[in-house]
Protein backbone atom coordinates (compact mmCIF):
# COMPACT_ATOMS: atom_id res chain seq x y z
CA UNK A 1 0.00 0.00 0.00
CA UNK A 2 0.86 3.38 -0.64
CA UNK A 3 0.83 6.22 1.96
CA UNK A 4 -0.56 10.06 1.18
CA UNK A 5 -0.28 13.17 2.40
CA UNK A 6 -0.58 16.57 2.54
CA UNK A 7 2.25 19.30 3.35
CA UNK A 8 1.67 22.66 3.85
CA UNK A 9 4.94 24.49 5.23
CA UNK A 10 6.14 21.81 8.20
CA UNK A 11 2.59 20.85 8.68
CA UNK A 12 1.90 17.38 7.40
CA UNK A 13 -1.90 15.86 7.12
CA UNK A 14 -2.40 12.33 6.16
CA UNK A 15 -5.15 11.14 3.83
CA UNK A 16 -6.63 8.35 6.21
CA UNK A 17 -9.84 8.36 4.36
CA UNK A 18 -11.04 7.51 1.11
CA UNK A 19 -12.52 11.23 0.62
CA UNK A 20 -11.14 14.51 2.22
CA UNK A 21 -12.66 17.50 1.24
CA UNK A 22 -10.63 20.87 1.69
CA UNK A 23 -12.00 24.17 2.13
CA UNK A 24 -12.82 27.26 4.02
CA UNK A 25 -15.63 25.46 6.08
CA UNK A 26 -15.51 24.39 9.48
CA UNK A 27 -17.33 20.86 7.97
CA UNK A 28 -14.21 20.35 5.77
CA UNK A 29 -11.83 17.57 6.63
CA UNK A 30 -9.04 20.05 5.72
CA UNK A 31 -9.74 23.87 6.90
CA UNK A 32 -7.93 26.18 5.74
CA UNK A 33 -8.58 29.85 6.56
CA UNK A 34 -7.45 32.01 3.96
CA UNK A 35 -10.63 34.36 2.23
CA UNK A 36 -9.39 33.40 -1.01
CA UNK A 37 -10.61 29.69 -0.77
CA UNK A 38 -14.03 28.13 -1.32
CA UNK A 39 -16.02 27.01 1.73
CA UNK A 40 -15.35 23.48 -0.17
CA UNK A 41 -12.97 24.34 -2.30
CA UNK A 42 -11.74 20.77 -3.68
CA UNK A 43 -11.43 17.09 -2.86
CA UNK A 44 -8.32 14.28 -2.79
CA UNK A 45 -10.10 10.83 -3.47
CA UNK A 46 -7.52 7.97 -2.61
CA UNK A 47 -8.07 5.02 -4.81
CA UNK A 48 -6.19 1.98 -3.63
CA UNK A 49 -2.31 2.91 -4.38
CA UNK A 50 -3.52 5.87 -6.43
CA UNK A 51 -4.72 9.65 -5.26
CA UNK A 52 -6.77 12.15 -7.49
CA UNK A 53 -7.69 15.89 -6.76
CA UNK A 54 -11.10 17.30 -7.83
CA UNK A 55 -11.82 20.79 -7.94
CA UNK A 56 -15.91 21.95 -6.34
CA UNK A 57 -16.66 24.94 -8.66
CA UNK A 58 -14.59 27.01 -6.52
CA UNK A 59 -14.11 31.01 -7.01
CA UNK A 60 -10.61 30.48 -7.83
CA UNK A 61 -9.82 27.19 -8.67
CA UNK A 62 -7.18 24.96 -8.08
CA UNK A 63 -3.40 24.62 -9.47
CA UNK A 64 -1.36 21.52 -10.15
CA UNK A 65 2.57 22.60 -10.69
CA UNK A 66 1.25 25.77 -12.23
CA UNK A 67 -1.66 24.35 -14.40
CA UNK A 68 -5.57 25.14 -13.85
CA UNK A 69 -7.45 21.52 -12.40
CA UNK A 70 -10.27 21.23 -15.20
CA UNK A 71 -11.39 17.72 -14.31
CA UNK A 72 -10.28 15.39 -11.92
CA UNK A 73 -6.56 14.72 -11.90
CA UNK A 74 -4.34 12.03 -10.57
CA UNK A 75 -1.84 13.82 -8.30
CA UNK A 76 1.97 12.00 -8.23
CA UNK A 77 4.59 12.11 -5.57
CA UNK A 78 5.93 15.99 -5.02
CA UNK A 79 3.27 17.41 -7.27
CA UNK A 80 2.41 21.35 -6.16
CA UNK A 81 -0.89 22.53 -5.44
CA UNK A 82 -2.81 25.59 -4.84
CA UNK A 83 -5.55 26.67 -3.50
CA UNK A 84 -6.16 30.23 -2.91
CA UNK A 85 -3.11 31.62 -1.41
CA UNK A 86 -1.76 28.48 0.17
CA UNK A 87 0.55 25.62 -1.91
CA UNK A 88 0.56 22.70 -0.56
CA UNK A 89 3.00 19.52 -1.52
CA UNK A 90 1.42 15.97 -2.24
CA UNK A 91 3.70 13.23 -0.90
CA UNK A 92 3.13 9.24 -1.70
CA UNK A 93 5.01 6.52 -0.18
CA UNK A 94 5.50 3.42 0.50
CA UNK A 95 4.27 3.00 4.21
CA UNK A 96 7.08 0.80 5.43
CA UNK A 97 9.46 3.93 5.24
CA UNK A 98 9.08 4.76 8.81
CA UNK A 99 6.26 5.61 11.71
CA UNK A 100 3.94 8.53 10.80
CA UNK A 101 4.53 11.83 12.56
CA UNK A 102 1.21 13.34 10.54
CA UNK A 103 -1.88 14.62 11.68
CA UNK A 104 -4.76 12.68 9.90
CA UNK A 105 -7.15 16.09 9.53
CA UNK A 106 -7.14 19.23 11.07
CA UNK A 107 -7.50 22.73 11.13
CA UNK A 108 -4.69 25.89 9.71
CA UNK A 109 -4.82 29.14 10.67
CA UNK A 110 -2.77 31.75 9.64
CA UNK A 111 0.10 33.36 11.55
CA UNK A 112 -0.62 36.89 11.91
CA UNK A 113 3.21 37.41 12.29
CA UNK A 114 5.00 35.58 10.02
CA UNK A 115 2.11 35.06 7.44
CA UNK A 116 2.75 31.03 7.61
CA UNK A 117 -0.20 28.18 8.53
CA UNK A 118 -0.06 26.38 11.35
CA UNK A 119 -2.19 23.54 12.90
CA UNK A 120 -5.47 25.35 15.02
CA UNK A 121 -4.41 23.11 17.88
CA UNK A 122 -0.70 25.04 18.54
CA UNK A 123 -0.39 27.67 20.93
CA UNK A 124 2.17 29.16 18.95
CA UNK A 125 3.17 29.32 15.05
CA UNK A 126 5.21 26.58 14.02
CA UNK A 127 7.33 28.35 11.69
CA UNK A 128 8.08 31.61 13.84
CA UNK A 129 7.14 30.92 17.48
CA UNK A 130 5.06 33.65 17.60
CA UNK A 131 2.26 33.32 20.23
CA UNK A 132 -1.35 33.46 19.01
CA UNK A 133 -2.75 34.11 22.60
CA UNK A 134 -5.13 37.67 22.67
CA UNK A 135 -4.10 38.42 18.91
CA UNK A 136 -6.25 39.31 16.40
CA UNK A 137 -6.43 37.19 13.23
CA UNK A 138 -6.42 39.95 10.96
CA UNK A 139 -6.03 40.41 7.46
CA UNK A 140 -3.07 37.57 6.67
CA UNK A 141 -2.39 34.53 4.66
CA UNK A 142 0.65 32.52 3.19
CA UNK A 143 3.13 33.39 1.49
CA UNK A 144 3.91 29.72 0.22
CA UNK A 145 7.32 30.42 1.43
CA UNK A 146 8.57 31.89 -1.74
CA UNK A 147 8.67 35.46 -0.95
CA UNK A 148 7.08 38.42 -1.77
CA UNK A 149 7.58 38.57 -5.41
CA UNK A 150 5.87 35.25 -5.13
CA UNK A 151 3.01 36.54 -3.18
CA UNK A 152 2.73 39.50 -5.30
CA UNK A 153 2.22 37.22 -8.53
CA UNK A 154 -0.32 34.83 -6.87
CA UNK A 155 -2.34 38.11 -6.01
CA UNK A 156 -2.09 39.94 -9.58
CA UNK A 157 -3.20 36.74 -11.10
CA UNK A 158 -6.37 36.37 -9.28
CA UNK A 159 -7.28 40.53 -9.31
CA UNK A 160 -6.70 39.92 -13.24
CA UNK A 161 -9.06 37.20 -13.04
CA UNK A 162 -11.60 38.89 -10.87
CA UNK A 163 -11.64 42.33 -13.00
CA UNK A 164 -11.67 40.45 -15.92
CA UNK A 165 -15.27 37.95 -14.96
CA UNK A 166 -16.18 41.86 -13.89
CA UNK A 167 -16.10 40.43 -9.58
CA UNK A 168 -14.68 44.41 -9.12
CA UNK A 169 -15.68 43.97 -5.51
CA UNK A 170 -13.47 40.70 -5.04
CA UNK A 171 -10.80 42.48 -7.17
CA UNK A 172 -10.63 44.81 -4.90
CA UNK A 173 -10.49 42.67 -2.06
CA UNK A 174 -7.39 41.05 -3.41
CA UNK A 175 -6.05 44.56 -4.79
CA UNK A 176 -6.80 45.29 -0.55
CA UNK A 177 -4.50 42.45 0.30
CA UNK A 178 -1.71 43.18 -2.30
CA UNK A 179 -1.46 46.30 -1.27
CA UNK A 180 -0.58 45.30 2.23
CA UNK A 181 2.19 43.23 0.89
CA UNK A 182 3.40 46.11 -1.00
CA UNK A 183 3.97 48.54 1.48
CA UNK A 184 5.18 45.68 4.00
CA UNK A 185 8.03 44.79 2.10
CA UNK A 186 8.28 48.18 0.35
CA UNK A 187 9.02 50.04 4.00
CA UNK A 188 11.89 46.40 4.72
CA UNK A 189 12.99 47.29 0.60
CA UNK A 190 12.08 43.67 0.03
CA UNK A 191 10.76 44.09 -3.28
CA UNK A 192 13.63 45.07 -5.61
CA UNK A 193 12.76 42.08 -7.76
CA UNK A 194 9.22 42.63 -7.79
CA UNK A 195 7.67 44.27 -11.65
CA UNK A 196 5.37 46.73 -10.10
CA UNK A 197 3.77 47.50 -13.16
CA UNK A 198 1.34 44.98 -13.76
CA UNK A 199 0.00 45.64 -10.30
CA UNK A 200 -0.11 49.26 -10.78
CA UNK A 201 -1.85 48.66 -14.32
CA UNK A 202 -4.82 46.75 -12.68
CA UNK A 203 -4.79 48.80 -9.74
CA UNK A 204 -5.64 52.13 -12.30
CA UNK A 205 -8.23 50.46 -13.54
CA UNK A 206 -10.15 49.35 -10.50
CA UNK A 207 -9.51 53.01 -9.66
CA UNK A 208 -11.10 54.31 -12.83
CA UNK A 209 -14.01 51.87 -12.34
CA UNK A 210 -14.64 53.06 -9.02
CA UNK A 211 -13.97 56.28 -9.34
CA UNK A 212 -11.94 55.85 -5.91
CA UNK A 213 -9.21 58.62 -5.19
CA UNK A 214 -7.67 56.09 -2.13
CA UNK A 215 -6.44 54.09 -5.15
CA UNK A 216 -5.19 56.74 -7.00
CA UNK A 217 -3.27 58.03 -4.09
CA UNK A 218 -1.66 54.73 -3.44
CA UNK A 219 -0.29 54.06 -6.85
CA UNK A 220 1.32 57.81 -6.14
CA UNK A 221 2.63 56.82 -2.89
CA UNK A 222 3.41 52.98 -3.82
CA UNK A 223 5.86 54.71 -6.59
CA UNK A 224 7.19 57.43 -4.21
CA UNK A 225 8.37 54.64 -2.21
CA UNK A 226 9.53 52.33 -4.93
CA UNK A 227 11.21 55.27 -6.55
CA UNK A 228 9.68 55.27 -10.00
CA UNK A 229 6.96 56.68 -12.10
CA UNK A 230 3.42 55.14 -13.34
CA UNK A 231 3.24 54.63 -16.62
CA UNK A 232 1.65 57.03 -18.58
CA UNK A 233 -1.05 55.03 -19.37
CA UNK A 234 -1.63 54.45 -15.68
CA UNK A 235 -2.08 58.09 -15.28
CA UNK A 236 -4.27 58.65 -18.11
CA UNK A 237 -6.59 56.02 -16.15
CA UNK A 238 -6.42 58.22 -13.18
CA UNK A 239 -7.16 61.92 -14.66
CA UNK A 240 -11.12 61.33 -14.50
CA UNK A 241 -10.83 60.65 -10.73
CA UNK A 242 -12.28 63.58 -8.48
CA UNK A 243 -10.61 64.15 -5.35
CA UNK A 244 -11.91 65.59 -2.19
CA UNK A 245 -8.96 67.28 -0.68
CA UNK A 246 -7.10 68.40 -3.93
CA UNK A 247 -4.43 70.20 -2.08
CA UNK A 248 -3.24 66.51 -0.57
CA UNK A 249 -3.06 65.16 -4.18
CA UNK A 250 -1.26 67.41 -5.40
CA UNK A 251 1.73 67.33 -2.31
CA UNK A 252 1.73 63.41 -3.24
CA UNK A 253 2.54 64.02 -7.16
CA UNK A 254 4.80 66.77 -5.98
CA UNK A 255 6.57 64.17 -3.46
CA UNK A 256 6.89 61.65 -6.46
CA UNK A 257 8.38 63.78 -9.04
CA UNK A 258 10.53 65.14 -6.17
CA UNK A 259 13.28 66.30 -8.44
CA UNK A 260 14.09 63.28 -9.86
CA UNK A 261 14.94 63.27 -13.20
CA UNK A 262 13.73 61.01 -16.17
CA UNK A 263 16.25 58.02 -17.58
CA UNK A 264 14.94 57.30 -20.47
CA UNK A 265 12.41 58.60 -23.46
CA UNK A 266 9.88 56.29 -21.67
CA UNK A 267 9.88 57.61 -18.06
CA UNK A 268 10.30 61.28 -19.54
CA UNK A 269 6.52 60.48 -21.27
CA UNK A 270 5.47 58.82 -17.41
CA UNK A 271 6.94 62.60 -16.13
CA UNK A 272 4.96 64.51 -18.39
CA UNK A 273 1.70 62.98 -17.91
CA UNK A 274 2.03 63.37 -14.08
CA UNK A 275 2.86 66.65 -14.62
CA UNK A 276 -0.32 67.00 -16.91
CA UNK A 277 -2.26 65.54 -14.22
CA UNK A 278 -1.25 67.56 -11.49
CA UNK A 279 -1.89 70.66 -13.77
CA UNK A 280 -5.42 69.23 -14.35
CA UNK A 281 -5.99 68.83 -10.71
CA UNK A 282 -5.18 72.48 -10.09
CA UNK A 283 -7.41 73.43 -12.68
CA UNK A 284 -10.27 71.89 -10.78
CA UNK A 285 -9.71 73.68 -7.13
């Protein structure tokens, strides 16, 4: 016989039963409780020496090594999987390879510290030590342990996705979370090797859809940190945008261009339409 299971950092669950249904739920044999997963999300069926993963018409489906679950898949020793925010390895062996140290099913929360999962049960993370006792749960979920580029990428792929089916309030949701991310890792200059534009991009247009000036100032102030300039494009998304206190706008453009010159024919374009924007912002006091 052949032995399953599930890893999720150094959490490991095994797949006792012939069924085990993962998902947001408290009903689920697997809970996981990250927003961005299903109340049941998917399924692992274990057929004699061989597993299979369904996905259950979740939101936001589920990922096999970095391919979308369409129908039910048989899942091989090491393969990746996702759902929501969390990746989670699938291990089969043979069960003669030592005594189990798994939990059979069980609950993960998510370390409001470190951003890891951890079994419900643990008075303290399992990844950073940090001790749960009187803290809030907040607004947290795994990284996967890849970093925040990694994070970053997970997010813009499912705002895309949510914009796109026209879900503009669960875009913004995730655009919510991203942005924490951002400006974590922005403030530690964690993010050098993180392409800001494609997150800025989708972030414009939610703004322009909305009509939401918080948006508007936070691609401003997400550049002023990062040190470079929206694309023009991104700022001809933005011009339509009222704002309430103009004068506060305008010290956040003024902050961004800050003197800094443009390197290239691109970012000198980028320059002049913030400069056309703040102009047009004036106009409107």
């Amino acid at each position: 016989m052949t032995r399953f299971r599930l890893q999720i950092q150094f959490q490991e669950i095994d797949l006792s039963q012939a069924v085990t249904v993962i998902g947001r739920s408290s009903d689920c044999n697997i809970t996981i409780e990250d927003p961005l997963v299903s109340r049941e999300h998917a399924r692992v069926v274990v057929e004699g020496d061989d597993a299979f993963i369904e996905e259950l018409r979740s939101r936001n489906g589920v990922w096999v090594n970095g391919e979308l679950v369409t129908s039910v898949r048989r899942l091989r020793d090491q393969d990746r999987i996702r759902i929501g925010m969390q990746e989670i390895v699938f291990h089969a062996h043979a069960t003669d390879r030592g005594k189990s140290k798994a939990t059979a099913t069980g609950a993960l929360r998510i370390c409001v510290e470190c951003a890891c999962p951890y079994l419900e049960g643990s008075p303290v993370c399992s990844t950073c030590g940090h001790d749960k006792t009187g803290a809030s749960d907040g607004t947290a979920w795994s990284s996967g342990g890849a970093g925040p580029a990694w994070t970053v990428q997970l997010l813009l792929e499912l705002m895309d996705r949510a914009y796109t089916l026209g879900r503009l309030d669960e875009s913004e949701r995730v655009l919510l979370r991203a942005s924490v991310v951002v400006d974590k890792h922005l403030d530690a200059a964690e993010l050098a090797s993180v392409d800001l534009d494609p997150l800025l991009s989708i972030a414009s247009k939610i703004a322009q859809v909305l009509a939401d000036e918080r948006w508007a100032r936070w691609i401003v102030d997400t550049c002023t940190k990062a040190r470079c300039f929206p694309s023009s494009e991104v700022v001809g998304r933005l011009l339509s945008i009222s704002f309430r206190d103009h004068a506060a706008m305008e010290r956040s453009i003024n902050n961004l261009l800050g003197g800094r010159e443009a390197r290239s024919a691109r970012e000198a374009d980028d320059v002049a339409a913030l400069i056309q924007w703040r102009s047009a912002i004036t106009a409107r006091t």
